[in-house]
Structures are given as structure tokens and as C-alpha cells.
C-alpha atoms as a PDB file:
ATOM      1  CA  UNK A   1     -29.517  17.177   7.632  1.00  0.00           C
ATOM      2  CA  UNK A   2     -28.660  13.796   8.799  1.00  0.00           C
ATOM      3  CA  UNK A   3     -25.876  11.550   7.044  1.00  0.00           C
ATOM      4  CA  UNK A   4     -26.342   7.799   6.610  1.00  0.00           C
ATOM      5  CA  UNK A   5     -22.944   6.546   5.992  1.00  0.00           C
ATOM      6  CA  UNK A   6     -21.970   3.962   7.605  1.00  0.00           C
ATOM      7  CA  UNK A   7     -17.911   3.827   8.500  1.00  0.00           C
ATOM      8  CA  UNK A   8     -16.722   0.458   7.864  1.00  0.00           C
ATOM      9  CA  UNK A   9     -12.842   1.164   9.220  1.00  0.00           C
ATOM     10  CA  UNK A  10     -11.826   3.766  11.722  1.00  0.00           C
ATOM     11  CA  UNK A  11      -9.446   5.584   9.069  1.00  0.00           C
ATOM     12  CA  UNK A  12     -12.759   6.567   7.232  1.00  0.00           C
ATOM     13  CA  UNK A  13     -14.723   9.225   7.710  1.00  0.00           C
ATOM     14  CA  UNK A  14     -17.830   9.029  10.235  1.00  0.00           C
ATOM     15  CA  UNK A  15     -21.561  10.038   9.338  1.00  0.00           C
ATOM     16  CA  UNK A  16     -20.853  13.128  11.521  1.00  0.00           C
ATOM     17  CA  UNK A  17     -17.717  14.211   9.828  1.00  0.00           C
ATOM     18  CA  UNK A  18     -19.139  13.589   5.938  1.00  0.00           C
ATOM     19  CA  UNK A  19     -22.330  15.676   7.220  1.00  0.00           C
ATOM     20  CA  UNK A  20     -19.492  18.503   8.321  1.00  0.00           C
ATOM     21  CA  UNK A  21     -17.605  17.992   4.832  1.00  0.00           C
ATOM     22  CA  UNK A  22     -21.098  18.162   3.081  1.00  0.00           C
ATOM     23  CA  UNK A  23     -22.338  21.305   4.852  1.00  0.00           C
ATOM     24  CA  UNK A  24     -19.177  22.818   3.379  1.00  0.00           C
ATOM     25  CA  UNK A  25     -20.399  22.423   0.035  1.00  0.00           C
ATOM     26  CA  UNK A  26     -23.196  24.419  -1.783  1.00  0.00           C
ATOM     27  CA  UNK A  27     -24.819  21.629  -1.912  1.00  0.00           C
ATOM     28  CA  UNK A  28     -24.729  19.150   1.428  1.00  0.00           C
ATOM     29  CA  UNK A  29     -28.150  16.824   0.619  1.00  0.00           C
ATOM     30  CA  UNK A  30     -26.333  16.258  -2.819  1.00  0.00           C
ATOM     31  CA  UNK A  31     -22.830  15.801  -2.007  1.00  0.00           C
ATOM     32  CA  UNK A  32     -24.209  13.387   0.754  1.00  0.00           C
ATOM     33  CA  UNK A  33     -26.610  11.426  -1.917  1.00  0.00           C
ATOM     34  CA  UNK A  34     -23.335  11.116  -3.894  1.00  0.00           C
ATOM     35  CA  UNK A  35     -21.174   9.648  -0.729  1.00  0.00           C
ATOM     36  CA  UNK A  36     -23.921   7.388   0.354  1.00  0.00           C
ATOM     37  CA  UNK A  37     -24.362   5.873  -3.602  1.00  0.00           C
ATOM     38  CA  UNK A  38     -20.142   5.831  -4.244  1.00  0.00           C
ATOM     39  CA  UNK A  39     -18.737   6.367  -1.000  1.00  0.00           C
ATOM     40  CA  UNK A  40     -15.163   6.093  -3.173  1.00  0.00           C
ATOM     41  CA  UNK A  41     -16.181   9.253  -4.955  1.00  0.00           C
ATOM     42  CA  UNK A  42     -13.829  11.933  -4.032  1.00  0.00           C
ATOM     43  CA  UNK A  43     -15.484  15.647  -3.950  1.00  0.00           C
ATOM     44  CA  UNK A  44     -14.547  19.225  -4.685  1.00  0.00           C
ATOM     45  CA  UNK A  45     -15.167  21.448  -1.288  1.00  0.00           C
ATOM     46  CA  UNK A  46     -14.610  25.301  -0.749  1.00  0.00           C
ATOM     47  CA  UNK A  47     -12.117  26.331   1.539  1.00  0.00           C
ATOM     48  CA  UNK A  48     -12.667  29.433   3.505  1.00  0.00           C
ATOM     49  CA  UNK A  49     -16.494  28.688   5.619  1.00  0.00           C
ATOM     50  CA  UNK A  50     -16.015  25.761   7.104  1.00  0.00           C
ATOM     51  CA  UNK A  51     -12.400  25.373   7.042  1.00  0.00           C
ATOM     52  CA  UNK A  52      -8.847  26.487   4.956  1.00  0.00           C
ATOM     53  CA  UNK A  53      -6.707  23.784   3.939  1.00  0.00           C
ATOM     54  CA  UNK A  54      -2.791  24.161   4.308  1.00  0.00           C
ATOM     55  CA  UNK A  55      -0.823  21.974   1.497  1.00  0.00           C
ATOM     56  CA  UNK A  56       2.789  20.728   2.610  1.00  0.00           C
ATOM     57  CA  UNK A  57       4.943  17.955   1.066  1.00  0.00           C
ATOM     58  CA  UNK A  58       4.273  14.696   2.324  1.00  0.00           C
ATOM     59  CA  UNK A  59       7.516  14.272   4.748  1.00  0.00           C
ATOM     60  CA  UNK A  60       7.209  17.590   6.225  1.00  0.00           C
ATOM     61  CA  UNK A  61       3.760  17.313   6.903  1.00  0.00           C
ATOM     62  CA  UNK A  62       3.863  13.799   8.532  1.00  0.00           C
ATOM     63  CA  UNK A  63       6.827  15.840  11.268  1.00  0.00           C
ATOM     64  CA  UNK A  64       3.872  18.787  11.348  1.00  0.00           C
ATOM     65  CA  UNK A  65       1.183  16.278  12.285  1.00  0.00           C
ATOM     66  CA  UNK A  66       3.356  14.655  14.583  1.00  0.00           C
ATOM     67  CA  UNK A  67       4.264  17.678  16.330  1.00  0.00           C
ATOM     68  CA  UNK A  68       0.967  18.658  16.301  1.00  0.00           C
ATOM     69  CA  UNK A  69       0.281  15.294  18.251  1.00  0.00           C
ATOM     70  CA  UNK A  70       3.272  14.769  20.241  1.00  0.00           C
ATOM     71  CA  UNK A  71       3.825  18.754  21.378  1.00  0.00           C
ATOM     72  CA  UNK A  72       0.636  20.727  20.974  1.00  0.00           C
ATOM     73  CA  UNK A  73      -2.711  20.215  20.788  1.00  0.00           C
ATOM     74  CA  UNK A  74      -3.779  17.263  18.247  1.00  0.00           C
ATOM     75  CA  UNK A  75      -4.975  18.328  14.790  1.00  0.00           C
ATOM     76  CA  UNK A  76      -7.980  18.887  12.754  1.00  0.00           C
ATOM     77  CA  UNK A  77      -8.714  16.374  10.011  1.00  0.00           C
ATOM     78  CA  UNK A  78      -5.236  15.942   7.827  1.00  0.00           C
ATOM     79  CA  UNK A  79      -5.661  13.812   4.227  1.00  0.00           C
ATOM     80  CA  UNK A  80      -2.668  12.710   1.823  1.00  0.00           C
ATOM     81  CA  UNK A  81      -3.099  14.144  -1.511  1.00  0.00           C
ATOM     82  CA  UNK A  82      -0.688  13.536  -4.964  1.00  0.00           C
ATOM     83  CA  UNK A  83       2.735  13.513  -2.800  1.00  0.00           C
ATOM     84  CA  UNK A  84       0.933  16.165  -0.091  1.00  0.00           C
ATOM     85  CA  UNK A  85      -0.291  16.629   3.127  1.00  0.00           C
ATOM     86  CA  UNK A  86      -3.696  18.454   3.507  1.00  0.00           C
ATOM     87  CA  UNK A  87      -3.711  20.182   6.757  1.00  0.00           C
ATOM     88  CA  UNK A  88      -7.320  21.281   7.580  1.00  0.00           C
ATOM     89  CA  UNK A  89      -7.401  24.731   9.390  1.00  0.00           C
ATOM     90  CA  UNK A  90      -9.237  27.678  10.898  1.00  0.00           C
ATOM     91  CA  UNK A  91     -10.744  29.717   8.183  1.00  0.00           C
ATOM     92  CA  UNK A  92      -8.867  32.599   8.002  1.00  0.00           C
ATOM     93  CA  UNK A  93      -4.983  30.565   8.564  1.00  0.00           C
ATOM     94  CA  UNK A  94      -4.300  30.604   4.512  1.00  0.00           C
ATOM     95  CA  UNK A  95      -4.203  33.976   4.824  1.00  0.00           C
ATOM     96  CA  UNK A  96      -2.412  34.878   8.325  1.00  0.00           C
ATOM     97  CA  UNK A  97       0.189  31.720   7.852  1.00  0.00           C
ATOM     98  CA  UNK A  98       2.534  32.740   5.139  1.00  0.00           C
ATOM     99  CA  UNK A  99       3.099  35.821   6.862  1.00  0.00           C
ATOM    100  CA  UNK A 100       3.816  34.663  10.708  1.00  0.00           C
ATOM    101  CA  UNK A 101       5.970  32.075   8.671  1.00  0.00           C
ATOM    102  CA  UNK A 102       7.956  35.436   7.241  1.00  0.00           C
ATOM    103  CA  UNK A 103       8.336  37.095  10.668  1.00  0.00           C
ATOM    104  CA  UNK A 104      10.079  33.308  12.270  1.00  0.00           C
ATOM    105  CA  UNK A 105      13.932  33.090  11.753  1.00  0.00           C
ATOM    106  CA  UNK A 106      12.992  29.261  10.698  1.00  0.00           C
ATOM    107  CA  UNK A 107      11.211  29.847   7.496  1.00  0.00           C
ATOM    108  CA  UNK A 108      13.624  29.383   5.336  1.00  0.00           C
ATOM    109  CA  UNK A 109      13.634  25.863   6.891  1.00  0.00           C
ATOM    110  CA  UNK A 110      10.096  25.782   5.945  1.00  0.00           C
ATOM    111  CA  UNK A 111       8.529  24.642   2.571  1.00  0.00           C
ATOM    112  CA  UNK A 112       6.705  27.323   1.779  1.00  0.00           C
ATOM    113  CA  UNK A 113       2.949  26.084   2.491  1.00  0.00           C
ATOM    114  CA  UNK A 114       0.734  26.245  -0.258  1.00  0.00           C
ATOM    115  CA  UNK A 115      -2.419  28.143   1.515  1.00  0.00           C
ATOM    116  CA  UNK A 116      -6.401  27.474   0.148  1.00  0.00           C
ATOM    117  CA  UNK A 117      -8.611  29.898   2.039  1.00  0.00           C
ATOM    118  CA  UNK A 118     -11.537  31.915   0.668  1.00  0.00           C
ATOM    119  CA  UNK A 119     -12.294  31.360  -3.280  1.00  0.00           C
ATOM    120  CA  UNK A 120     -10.305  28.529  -3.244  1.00  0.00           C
ATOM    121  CA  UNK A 121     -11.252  24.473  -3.794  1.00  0.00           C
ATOM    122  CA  UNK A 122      -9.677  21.475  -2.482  1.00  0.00           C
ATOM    123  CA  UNK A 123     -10.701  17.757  -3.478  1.00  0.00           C
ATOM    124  CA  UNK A 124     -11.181  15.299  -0.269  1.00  0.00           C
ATOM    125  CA  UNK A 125     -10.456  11.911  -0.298  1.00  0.00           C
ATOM    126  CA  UNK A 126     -13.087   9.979  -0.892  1.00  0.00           C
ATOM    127  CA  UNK A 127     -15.455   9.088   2.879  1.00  0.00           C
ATOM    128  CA  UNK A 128     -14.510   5.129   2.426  1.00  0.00           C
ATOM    129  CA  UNK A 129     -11.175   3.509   1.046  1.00  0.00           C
ATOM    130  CA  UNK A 130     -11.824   2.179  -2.271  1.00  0.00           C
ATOM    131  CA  UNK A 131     -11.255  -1.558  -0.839  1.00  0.00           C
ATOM    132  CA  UNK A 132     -10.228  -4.411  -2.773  1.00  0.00           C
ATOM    133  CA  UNK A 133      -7.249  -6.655  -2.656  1.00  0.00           C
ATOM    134  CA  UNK A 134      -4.669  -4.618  -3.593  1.00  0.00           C
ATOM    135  CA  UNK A 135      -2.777  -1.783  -1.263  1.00  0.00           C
ATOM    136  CA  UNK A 136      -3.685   1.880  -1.858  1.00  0.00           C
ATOM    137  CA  UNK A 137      -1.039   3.435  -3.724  1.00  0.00           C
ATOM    138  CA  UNK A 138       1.099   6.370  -2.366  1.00  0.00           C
ATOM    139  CA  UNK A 139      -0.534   8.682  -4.520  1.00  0.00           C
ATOM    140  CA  UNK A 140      -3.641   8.069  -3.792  1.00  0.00           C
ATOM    141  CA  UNK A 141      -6.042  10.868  -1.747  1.00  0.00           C
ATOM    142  CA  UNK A 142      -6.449   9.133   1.979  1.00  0.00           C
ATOM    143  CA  UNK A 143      -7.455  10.326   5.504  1.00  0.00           C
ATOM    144  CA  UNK A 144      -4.784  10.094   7.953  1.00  0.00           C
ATOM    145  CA  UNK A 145      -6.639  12.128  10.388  1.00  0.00           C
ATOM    146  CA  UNK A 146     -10.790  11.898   9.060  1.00  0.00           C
ATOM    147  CA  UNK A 147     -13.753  14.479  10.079  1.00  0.00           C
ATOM    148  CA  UNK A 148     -15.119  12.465  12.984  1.00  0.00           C
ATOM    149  CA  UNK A 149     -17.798  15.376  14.103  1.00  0.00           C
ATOM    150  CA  UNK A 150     -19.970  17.865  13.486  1.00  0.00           C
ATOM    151  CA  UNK A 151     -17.854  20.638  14.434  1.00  0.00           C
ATOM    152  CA  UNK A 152     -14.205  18.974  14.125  1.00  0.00           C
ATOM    153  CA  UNK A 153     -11.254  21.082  16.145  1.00  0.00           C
ATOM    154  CA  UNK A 154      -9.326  23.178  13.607  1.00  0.00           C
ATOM    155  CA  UNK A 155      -5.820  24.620  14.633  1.00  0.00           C
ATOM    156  CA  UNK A 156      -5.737  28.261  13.542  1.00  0.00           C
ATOM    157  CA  UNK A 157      -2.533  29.983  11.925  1.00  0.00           C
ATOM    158  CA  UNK A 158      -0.296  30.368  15.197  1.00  0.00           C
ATOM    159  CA  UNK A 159      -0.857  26.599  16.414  1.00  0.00           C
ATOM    160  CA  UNK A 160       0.505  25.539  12.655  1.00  0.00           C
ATOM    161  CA  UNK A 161       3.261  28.194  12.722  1.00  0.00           C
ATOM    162  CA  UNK A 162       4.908  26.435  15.806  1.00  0.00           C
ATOM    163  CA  UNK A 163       4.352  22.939  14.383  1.00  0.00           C
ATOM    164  CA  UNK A 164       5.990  24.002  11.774  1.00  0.00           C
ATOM    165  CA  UNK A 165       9.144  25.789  13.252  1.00  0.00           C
ATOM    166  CA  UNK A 166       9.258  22.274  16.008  1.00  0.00           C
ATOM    167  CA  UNK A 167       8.937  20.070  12.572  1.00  0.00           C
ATOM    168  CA  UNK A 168      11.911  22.048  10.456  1.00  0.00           C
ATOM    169  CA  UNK A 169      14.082  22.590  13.913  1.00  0.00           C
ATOM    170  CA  UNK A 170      13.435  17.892  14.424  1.00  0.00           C
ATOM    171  CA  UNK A 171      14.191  17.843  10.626  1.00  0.00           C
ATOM    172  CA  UNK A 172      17.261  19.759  11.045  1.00  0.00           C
ATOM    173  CA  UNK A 173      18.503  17.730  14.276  1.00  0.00           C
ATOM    174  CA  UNK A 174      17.842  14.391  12.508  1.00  0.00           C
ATOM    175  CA  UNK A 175      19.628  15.796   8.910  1.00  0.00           C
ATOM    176  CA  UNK A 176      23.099  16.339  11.022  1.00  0.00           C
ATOM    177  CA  UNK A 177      22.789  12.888  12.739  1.00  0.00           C
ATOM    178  CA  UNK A 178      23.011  11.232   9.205  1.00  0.00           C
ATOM    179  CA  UNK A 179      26.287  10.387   8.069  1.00  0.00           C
ATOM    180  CA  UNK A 180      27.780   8.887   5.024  1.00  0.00           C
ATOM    181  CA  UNK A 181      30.514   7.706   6.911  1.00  0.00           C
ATOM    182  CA  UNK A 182      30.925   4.777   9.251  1.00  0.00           C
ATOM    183  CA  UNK A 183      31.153   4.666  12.616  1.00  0.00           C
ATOM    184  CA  UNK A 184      34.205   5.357  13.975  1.00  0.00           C
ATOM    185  CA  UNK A 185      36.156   2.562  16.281  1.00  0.00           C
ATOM    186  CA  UNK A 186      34.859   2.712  19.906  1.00  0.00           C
ATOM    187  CA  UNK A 187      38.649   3.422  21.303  1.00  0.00           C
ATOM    188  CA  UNK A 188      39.884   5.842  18.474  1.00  0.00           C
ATOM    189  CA  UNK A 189      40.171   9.993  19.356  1.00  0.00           C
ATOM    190  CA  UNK A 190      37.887  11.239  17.128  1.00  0.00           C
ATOM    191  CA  UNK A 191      37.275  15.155  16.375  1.00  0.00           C
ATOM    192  CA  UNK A 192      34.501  17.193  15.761  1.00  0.00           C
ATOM    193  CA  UNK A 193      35.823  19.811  12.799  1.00  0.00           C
ATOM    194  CA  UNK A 194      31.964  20.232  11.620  1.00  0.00           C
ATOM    195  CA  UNK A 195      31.865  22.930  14.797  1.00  0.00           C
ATOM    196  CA  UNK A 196      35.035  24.398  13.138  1.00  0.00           C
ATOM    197  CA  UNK A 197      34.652  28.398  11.859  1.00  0.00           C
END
């Protein structure tokens, strides 16, 4: 099965990578007919063969995938999906992830992930940007991370777990930096009472 797409931008998905995403479907030589006649075309593809897909709001995911690049390995191929991020995992991490999330004294820091694994479906964005003149639109489904191989790298359920205790312990660190306040004079005693018990 060879793919004939031809990747116009880097954020887009490369022949490789749509022939991965295809071979996830029941039907690759279709779902790559469809890519290479509307390349915009988004597609439904089963979770739980090739890969799981963990769903996180947008802002949370974006310190995940960060933390994922900036403190651990890299990631697997990550979209943006209605408000979302769209980690793509090890099949077999929507179902060991929520509970390794219940065992960390950080969960409740955590949005609770919403897991696709086995008999589940996600829709990908679509292998190209639709193009045109106008900016996509925060909504829409895009690749932040696309398939760029055959067999991409997926992180499995403990790699995400620590991203996402690093991700809520940065989001808590930068949520007591911001003040309402002013800044106080340079010369003025100022005291902490926040520390107070």
C-alpha cells in the first residue's frame, strides 16, 4: 500500500503518516483514494490497533505537549479538535491512564482525560489545511504534531501520566504568580500573608 499525497506545508501530514492513519481504518486503499481526491476531507479512524487517542482541553494539553517536548521524550502525533487536544497514544493507554491518574496525589489538578481506546472512533483532521485566504479558525480540527511515518512513536500511559502531573504542577506555579494587584513600590516592606495558616 503506497500513499501518493503530496505534503504541501510541513504542519500537514506526510504520504507515510496518511498511509499509517489509513492502515488504521478498515479500509486503507479507500480512505487513501478519499485523501488523495479531497485531501481537506477529515476521516473517522478506530482507536485501539493502531493507536488510542487521549482528549484534554486545549490549554492543558498545549502544557502536556510541551512537557512532553521540553521534559520527556517528544510526542506521538497531537491534533486540535472543537476546543481539544488529541493526544495520540499506545493502544492500550485509554484504558491504564485514568487509573495511574487516580493513584497520583495531582489528579485532582488534572482534567479528567477523556480516553478513546478499543471500540471507540475519533475524527482526524483532515491530511492538508483547507487553504485559502482566510486564517483557520480556533475550532477547526488541525495537526499540531502530524503522522510523519509509517510507524510514528506513541507515548504509552506512564509517559502521559508524568506529562500530565509536570503540566498541572507548571499550571499551578504560573496560577500563584498572577496577581490582580499591582506591583508593590520597589522600597516598601511588603509581607507574604498567602503562606499564613
Amino acid at each position: 500500500m503506497h500513499a501518493t499525497i503530496d505534503t504541501p506545508h510541513p504542519a500537514s501530514v506526510t504520504s507515510e503518516g496518511a498511509a499509517w492513519l489509513a492502515a488504521c481504518t478498515s479500509h486503507p486503499r479507500s480512505t487513501l483514494a478519499l485523501w488523495n481526491s479531497r485531501p481537506a476531507a477529515p476521516v473517522v479512524v478506530p482507536c485501539g490497533t493502531g493507536f488510542d487517542a487521549v482528549s484534554v482541553p486545549a490549554v492543558f494539553g498545549r502544557r502536556v505537549l510541551d512537557q512532553l517536548w521540553e521534559a520527556g521524550p517528544g510526542s506521538g502525533p497531537v491534533a486540535s479538535h472543537r476546543g481539544r487536544t488529541l493526544l495520540f497514544a499506545a493502544p492500550g493507554t485509554a484504558q491504564r491512564l485514568p487509573s495511574l491518574l487516580a493513584w497520583e496525589e495531582w489528579h485532582p489538578s488534572v482534567p479528567p482525560p477523556l480516553c478513546h481506546g478499543a471500540g471507540d472512533a475519533i475524527t482526524v483532521p483532515p491530511v492538508h489545511g483547507a487553504g485559502g485566504e482566510y486564517p483557520p479558525h480556533p475550532m477547526d480540527s488541525r495537526w499540531l504534531v502530524a503522522p510523519d511515518s509509517h510507524h510514528p512513536w506513541l507515548p504509552g500511559p506512564e509517559v502521559l501520566l508524568w506529562a500530565c502531573v509536570r503540566a498541572a504542577r507548571s499550571g499551578a506555579r504560573a496560577a500563584v504568580r498572577i496577581s490582580i494587584f499591582p506591583r508593590a513600590d520597589q522600597g516598601a516592606k511588603v509581607y507574604d500573608v498567602s503562606r499564613r495558616r
